[in-house]
PDB file of N, CA and C in Angstrom:
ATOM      1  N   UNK A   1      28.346 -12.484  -7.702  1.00  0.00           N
ATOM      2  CA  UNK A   1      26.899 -12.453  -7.839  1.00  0.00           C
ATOM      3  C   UNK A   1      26.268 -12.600  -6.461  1.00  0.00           C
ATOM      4  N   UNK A   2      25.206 -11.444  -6.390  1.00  0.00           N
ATOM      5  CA  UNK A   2      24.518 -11.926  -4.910  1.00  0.00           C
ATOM      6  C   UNK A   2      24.008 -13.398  -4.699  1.00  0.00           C
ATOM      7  N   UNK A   3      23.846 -13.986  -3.476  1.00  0.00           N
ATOM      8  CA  UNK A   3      22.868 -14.552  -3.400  1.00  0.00           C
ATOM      9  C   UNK A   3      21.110 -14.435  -3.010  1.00  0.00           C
ATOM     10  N   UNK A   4      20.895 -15.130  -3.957  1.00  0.00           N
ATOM     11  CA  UNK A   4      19.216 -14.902  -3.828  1.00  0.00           C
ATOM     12  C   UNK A   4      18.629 -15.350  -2.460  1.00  0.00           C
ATOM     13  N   UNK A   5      18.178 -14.564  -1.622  1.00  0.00           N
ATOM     14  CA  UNK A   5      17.052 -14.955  -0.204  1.00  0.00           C
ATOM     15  C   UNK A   5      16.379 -14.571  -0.357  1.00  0.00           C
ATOM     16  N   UNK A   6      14.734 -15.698  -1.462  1.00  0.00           N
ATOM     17  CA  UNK A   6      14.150 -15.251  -1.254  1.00  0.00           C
ATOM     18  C   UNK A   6      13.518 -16.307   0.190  1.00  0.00           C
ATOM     19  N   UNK A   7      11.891 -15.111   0.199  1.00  0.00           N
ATOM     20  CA  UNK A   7      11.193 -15.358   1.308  1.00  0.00           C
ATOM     21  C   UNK A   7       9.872 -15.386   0.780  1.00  0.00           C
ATOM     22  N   UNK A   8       8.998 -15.521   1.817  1.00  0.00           N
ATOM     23  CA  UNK A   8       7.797 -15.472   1.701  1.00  0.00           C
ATOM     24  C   UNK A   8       7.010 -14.213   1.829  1.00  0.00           C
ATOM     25  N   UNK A   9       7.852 -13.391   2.060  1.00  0.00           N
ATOM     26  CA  UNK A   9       7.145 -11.884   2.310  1.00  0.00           C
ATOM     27  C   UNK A   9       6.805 -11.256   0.912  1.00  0.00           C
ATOM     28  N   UNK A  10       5.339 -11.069   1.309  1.00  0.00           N
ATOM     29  CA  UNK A  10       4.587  -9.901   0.221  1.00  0.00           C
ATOM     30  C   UNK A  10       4.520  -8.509   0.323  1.00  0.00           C
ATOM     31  N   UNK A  11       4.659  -8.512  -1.256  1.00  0.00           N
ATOM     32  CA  UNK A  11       5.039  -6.880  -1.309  1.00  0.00           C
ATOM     33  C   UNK A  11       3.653  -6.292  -2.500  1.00  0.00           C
ATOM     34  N   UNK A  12       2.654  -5.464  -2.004  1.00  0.00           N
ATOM     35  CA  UNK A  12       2.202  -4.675  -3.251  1.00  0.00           C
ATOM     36  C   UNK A  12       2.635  -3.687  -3.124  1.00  0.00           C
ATOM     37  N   UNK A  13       2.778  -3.083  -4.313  1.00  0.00           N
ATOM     38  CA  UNK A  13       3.568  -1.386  -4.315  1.00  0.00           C
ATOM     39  C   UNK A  13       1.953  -1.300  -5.377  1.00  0.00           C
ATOM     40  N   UNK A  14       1.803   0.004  -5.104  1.00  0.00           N
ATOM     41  CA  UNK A  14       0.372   0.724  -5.353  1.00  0.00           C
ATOM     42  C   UNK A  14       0.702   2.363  -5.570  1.00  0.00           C
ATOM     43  N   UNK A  15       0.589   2.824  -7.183  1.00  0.00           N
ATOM     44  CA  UNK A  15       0.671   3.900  -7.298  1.00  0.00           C
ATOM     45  C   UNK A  15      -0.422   4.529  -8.262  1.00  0.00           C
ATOM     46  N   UNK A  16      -0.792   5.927  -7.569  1.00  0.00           N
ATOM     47  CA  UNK A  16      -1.886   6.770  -7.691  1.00  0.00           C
ATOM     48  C   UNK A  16      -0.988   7.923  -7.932  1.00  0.00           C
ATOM     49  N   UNK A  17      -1.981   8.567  -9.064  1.00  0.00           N
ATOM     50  CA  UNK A  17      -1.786   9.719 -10.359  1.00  0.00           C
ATOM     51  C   UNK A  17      -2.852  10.530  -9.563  1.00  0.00           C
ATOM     52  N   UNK A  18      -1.993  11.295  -8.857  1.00  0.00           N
ATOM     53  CA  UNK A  18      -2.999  12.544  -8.413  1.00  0.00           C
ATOM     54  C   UNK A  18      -2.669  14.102  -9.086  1.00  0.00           C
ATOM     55  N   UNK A  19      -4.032  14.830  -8.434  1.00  0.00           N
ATOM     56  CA  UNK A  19      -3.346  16.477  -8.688  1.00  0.00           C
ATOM     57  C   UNK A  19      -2.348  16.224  -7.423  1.00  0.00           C
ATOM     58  N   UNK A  20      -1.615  17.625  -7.730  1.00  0.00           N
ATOM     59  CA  UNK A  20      -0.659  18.295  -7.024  1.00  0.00           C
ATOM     60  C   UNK A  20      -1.385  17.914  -5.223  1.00  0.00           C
ATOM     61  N   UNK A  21      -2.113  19.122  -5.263  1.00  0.00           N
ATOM     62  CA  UNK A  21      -3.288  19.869  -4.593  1.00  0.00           C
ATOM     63  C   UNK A  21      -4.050  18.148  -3.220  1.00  0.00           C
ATOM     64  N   UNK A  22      -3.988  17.271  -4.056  1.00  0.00           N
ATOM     65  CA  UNK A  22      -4.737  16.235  -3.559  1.00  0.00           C
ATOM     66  C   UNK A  22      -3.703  14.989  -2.653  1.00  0.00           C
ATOM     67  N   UNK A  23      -2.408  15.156  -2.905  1.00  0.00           N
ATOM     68  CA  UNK A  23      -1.234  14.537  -3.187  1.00  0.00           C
ATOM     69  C   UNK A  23      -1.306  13.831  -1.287  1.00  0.00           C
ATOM     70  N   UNK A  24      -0.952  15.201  -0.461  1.00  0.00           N
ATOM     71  CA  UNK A  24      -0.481  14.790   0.501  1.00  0.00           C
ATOM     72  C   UNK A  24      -2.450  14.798   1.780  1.00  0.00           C
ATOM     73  N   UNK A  25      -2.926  15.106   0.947  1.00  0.00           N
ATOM     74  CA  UNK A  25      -4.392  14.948   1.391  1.00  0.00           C
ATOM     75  C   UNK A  25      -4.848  12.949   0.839  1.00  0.00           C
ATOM     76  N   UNK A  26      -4.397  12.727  -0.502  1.00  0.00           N
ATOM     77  CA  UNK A  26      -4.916  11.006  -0.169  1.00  0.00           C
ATOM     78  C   UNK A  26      -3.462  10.363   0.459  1.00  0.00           C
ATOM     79  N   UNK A  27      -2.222  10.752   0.972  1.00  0.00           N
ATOM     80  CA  UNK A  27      -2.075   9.937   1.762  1.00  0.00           C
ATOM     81  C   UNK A  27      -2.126  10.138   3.280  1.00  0.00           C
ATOM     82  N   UNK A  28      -2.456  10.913   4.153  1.00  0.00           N
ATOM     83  CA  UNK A  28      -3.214  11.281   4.569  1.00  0.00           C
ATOM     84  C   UNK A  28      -4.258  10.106   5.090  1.00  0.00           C
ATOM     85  N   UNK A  29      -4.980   9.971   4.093  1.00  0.00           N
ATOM     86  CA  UNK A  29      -6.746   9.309   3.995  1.00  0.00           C
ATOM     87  C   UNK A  29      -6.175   7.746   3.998  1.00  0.00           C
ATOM     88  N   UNK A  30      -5.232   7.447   3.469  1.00  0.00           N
ATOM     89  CA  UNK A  30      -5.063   5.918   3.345  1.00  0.00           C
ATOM     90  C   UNK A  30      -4.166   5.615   4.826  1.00  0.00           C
ATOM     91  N   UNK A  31      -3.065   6.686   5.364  1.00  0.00           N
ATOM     92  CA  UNK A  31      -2.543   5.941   6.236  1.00  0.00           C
ATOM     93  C   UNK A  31      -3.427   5.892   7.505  1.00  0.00           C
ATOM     94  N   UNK A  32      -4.522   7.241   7.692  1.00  0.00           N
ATOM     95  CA  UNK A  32      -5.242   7.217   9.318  1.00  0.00           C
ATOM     96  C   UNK A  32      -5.981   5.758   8.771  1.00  0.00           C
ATOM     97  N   UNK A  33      -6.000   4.723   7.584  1.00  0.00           N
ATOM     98  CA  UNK A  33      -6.568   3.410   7.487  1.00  0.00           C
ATOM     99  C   UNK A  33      -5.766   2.702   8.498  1.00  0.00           C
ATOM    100  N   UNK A  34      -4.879   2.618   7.397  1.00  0.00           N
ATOM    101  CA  UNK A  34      -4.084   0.954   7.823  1.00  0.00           C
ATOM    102  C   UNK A  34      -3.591   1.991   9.686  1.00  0.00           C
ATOM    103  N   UNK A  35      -3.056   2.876  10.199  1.00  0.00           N
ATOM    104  CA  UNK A  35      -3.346   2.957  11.446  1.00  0.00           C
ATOM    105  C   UNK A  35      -4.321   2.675  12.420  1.00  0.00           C
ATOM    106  N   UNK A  36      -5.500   2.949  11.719  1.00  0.00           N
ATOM    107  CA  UNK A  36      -6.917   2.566  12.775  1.00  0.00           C
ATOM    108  C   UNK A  36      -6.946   0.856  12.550  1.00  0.00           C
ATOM    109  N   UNK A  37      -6.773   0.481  11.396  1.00  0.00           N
ATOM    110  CA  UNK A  37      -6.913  -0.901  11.096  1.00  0.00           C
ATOM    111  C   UNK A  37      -5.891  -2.202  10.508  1.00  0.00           C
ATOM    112  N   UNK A  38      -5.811  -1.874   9.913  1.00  0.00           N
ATOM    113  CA  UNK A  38      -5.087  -2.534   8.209  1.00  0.00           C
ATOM    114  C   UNK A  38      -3.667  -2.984   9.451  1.00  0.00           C
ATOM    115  N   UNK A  39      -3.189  -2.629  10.637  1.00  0.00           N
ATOM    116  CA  UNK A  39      -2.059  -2.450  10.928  1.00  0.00           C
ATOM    117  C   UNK A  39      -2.175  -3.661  12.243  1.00  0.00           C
ATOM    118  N   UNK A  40      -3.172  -4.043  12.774  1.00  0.00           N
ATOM    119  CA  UNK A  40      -3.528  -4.938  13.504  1.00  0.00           C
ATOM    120  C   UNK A  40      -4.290  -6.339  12.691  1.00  0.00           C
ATOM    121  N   UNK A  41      -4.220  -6.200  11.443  1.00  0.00           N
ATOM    122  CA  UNK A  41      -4.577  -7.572  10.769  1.00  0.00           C
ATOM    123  C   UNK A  41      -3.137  -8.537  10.895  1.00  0.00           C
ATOM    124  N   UNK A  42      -3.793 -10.042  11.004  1.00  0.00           N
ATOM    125  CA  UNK A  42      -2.149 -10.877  11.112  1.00  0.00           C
ATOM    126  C   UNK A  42      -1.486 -10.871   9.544  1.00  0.00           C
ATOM    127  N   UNK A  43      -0.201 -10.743   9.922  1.00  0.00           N
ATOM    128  CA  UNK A  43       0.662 -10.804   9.218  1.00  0.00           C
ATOM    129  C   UNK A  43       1.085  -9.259   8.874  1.00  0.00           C
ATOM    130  N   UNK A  44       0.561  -8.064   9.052  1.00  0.00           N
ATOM    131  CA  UNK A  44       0.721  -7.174   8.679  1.00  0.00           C
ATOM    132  C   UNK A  44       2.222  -6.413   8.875  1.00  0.00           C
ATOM    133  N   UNK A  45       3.273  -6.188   7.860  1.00  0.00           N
ATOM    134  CA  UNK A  45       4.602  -6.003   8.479  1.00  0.00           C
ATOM    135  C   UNK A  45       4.664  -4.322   8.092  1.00  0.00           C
ATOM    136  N   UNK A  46       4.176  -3.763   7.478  1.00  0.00           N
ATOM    137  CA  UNK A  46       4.716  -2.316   7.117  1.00  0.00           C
ATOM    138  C   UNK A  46       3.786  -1.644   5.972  1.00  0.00           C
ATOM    139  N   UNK A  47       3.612  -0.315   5.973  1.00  0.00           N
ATOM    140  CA  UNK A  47       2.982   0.326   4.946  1.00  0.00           C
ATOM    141  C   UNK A  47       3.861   1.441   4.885  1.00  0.00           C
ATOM    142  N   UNK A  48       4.701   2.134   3.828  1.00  0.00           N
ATOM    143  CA  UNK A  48       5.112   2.947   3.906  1.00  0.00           C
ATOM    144  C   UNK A  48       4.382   3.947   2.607  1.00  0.00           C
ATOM    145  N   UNK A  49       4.715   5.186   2.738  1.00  0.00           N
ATOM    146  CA  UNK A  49       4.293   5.999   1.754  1.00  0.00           C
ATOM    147  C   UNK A  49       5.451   6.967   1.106  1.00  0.00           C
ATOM    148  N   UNK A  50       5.518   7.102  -0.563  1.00  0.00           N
ATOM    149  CA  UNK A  50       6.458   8.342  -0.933  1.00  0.00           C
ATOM    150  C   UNK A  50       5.142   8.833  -1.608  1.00  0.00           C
ATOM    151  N   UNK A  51       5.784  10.403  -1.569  1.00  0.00           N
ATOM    152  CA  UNK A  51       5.188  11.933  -2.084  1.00  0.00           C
ATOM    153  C   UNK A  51       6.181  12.057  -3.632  1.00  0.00           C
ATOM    154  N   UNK A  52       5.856  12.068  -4.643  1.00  0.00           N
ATOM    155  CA  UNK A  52       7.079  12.386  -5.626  1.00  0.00           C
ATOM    156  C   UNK A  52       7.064  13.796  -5.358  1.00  0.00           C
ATOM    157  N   UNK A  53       7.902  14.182  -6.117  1.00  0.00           N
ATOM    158  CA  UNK A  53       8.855  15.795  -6.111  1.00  0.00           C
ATOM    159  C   UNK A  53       7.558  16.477  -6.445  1.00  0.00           C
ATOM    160  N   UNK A  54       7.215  16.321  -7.528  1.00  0.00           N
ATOM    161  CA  UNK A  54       6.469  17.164  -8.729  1.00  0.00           C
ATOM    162  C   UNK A  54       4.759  16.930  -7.913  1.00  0.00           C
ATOM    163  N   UNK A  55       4.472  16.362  -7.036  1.00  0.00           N
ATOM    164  CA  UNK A  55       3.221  16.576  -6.347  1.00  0.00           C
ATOM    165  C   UNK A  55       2.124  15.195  -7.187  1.00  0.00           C
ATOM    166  N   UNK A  56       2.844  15.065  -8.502  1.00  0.00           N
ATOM    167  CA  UNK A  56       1.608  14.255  -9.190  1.00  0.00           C
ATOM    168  C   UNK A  56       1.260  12.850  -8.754  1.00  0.00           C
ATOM    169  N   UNK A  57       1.847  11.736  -8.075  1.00  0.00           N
ATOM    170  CA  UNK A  57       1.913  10.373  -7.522  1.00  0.00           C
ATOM    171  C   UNK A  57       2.046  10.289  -6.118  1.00  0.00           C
ATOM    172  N   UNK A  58       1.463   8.982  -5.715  1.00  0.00           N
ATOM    173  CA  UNK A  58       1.904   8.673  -3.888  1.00  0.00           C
ATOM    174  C   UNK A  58       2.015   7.170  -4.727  1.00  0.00           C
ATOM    175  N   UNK A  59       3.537   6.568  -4.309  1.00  0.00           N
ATOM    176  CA  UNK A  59       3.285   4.980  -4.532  1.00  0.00           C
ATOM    177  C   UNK A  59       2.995   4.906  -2.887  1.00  0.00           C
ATOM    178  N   UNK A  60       2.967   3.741  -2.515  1.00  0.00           N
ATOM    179  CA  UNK A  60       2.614   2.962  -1.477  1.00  0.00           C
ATOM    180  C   UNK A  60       2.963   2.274  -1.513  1.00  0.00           C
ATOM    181  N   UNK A  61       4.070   1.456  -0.530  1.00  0.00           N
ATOM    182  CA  UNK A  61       5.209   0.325  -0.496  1.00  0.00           C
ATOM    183  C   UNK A  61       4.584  -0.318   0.327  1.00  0.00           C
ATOM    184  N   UNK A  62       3.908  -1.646   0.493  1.00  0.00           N
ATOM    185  CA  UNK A  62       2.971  -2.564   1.574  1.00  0.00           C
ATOM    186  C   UNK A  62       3.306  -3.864   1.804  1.00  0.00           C
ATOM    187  N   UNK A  63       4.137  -4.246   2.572  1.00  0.00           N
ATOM    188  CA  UNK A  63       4.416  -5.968   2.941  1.00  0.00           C
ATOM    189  C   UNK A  63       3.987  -6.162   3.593  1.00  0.00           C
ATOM    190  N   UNK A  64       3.266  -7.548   3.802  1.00  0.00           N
ATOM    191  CA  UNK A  64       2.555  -8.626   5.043  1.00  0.00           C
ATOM    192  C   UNK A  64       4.012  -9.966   4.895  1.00  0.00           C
ATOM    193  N   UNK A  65       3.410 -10.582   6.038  1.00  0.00           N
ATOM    194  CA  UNK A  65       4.266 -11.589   5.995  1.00  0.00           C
ATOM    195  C   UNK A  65       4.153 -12.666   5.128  1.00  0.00           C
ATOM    196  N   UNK A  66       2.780 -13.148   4.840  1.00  0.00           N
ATOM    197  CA  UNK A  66       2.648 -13.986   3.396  1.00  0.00           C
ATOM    198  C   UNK A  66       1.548 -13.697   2.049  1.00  0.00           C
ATOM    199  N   UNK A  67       1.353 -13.980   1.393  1.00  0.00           N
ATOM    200  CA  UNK A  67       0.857 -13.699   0.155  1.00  0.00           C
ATOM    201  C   UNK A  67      -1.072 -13.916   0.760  1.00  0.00           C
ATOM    202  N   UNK A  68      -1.500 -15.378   1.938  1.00  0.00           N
ATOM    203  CA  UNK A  68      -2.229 -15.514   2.552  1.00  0.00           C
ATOM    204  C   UNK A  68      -2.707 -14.440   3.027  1.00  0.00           C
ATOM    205  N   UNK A  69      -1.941 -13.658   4.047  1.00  0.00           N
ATOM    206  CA  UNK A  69      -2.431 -12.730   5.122  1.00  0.00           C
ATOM    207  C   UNK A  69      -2.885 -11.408   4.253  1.00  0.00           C
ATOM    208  N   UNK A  70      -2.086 -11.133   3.117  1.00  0.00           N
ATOM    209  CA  UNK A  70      -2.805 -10.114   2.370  1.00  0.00           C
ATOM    210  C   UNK A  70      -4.177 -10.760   1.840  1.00  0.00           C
ATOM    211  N   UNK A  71      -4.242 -11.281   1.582  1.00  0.00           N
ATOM    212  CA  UNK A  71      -5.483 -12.146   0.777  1.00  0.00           C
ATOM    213  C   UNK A  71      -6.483 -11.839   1.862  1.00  0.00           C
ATOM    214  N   UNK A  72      -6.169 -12.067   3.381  1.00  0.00           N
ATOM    215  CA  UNK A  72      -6.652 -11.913   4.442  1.00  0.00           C
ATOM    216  C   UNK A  72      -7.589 -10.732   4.545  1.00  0.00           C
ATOM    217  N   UNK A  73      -6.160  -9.711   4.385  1.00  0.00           N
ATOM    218  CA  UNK A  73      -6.771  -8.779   4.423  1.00  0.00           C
ATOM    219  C   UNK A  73      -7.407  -7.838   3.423  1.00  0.00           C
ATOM    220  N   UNK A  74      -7.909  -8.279   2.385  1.00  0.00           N
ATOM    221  CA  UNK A  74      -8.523  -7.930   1.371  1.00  0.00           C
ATOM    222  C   UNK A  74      -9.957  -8.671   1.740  1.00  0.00           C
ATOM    223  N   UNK A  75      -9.953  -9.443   2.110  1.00  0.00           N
ATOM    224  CA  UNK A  75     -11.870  -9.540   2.521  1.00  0.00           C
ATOM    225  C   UNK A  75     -11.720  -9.237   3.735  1.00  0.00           C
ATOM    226  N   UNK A  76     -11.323  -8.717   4.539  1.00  0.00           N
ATOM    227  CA  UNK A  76     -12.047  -8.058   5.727  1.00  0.00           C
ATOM    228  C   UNK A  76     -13.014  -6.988   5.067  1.00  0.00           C
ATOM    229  N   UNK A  77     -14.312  -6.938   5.953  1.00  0.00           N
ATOM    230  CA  UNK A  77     -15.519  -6.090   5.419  1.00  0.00           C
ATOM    231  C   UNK A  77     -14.851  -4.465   5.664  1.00  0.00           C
ATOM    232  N   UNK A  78     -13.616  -4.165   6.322  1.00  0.00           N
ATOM    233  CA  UNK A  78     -13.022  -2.976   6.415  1.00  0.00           C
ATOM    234  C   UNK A  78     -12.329  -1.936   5.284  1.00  0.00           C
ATOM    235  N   UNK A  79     -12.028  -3.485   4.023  1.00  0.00           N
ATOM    236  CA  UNK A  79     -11.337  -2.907   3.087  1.00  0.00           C
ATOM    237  C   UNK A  79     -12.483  -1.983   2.768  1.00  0.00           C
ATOM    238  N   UNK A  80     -13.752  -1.953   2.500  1.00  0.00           N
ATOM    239  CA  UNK A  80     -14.816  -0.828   1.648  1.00  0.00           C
ATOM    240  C   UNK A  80     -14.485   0.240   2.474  1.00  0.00           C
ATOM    241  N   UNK A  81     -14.477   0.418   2.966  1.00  0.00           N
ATOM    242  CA  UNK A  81     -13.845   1.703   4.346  1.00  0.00           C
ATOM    243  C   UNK A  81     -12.752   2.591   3.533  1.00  0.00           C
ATOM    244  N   UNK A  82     -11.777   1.528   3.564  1.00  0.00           N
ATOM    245  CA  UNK A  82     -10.709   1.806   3.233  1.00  0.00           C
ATOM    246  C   UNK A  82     -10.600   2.730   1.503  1.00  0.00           C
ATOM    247  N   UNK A  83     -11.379   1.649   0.828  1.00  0.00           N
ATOM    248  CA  UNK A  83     -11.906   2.077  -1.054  1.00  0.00           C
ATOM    249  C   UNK A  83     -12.249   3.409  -0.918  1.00  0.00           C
ATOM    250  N   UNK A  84     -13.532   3.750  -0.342  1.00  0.00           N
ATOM    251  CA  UNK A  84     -14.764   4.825   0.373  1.00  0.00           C
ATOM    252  C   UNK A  84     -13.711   6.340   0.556  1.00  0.00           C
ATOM    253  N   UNK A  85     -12.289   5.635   1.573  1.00  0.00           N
ATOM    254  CA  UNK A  85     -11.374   6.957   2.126  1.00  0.00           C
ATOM    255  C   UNK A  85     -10.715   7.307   0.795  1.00  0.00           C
ATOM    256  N   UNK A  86     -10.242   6.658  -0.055  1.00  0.00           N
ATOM    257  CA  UNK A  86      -9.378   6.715  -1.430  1.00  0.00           C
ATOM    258  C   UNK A  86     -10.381   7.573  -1.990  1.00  0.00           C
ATOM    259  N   UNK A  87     -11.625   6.946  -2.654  1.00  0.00           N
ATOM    260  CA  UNK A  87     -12.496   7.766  -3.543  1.00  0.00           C
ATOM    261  C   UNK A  87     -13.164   9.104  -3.338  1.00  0.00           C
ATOM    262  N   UNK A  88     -13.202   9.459  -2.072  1.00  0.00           N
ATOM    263  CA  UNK A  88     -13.428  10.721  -1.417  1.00  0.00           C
ATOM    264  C   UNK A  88     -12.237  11.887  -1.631  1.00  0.00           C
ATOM    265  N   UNK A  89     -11.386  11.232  -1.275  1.00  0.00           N
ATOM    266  CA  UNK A  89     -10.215  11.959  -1.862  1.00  0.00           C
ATOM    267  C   UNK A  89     -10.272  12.513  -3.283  1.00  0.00           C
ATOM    268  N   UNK A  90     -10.725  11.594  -4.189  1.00  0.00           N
ATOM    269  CA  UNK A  90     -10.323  12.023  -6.055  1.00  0.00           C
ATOM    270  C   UNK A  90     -11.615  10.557  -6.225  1.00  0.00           C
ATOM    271  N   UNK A  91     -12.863  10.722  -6.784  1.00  0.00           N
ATOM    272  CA  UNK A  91     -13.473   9.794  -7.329  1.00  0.00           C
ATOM    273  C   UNK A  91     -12.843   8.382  -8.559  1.00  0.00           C
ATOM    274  N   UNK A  92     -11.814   9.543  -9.294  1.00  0.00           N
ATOM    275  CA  UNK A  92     -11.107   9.375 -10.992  1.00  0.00           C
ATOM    276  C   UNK A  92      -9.978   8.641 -10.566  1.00  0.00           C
ATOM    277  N   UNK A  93      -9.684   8.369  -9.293  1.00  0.00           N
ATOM    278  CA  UNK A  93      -8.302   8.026  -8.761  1.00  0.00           C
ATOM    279  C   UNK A  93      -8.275   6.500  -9.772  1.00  0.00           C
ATOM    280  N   UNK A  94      -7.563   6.197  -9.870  1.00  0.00           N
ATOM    281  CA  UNK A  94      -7.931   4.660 -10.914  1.00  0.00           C
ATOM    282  C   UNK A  94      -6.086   4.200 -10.271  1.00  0.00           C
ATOM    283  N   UNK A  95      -5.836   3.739  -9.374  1.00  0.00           N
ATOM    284  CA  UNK A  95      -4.374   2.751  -8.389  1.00  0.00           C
ATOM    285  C   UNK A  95      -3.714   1.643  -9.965  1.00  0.00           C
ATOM    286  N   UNK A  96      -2.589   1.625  -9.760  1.00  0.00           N
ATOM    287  CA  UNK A  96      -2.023   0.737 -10.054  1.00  0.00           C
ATOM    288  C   UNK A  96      -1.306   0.023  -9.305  1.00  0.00           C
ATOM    289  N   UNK A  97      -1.626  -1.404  -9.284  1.00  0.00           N
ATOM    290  CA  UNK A  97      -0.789  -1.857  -8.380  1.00  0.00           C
ATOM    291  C   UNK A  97       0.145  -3.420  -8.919  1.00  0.00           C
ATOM    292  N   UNK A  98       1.015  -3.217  -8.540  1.00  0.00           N
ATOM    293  CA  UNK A  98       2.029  -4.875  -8.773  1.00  0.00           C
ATOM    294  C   UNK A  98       1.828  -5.569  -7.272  1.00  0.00           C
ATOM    295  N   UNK A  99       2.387  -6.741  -7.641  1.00  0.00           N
ATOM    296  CA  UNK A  99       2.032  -7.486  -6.476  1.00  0.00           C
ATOM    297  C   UNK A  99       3.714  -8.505  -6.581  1.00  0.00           C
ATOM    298  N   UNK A 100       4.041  -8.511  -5.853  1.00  0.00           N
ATOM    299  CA  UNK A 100       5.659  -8.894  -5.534  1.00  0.00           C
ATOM    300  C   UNK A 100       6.166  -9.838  -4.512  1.00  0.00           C
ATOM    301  N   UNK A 101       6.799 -10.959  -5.002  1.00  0.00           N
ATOM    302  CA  UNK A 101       7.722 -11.708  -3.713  1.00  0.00           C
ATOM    303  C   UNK A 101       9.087 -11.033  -3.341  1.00  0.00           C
ATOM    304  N   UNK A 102       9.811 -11.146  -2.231  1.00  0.00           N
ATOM    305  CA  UNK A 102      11.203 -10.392  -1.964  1.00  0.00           C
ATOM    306  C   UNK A 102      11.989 -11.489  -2.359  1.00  0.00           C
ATOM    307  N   UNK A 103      13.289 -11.279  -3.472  1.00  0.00           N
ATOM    308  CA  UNK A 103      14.071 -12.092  -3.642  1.00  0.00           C
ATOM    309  C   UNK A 103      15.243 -11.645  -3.173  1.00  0.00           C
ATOM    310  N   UNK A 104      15.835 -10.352  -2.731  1.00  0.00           N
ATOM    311  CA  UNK A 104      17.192  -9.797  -2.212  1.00  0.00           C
ATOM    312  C   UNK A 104      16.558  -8.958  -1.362  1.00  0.00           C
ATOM    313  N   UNK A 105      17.064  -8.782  -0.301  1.00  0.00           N
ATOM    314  CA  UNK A 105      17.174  -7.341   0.325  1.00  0.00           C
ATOM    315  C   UNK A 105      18.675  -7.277   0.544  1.00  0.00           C
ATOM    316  N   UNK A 106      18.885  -5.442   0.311  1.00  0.00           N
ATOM    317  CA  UNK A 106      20.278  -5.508   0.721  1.00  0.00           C
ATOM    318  C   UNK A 106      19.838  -4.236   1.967  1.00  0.00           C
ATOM    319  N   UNK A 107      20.701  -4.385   2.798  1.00  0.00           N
ATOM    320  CA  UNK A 107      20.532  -3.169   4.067  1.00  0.00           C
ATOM    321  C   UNK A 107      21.681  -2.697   4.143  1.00  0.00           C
TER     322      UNK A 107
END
């Protein structure tokens, strides 16, 4: 049986039901964010993005270093910026997101 390490690192994974057509246009719109910004807040460790096959989803894989620093960065007055770039993209966009501690990584 593995052993469990967990940590304090936060994870939201965030997935959006797009058209085809819109797919690689909202991510796109979300990463020139967290590049101009989202990426110099403390704690900020990674944003990654997948495209599924079929064009219809972008999840968004997002860890900070604690559950705090996201919290952080959810009231910066930047996040509406950020909402503003999403909804321009697809108004109907409606995100799902989980919100996650790391209990294994394997590399």
């Amino acid at each position: 049986m593995a052993k469990i390490e967990e940590n304090d690192t936060f994870t939201q994974v965030v997935c959006f039901e797009v058209s085809a057509d819109k797919q690689l246009v909202l991510i796109e719109a979300i990463a020139a964010e967290v590049e101009r910004w989202v990426r110099y807040r403390p704690g900020f460790v990674s944003s990654t993005f997948h495209a599924s096959l079929d064009g219809k989803q972008v999840l968004n894989y997002a860890q900070w270093e604690s559950e705090g620093d996201f919290e952080g960065f959810t009231q910066d007055p930047e996040t509406a910026r950020l909402r503003k770039a999403i909804t321009d993209v697809d108004p109907s966009l409606n995100p799902h997101s989980i919100q996650c501690r790391v209990v294994i990584s394997i590399g």
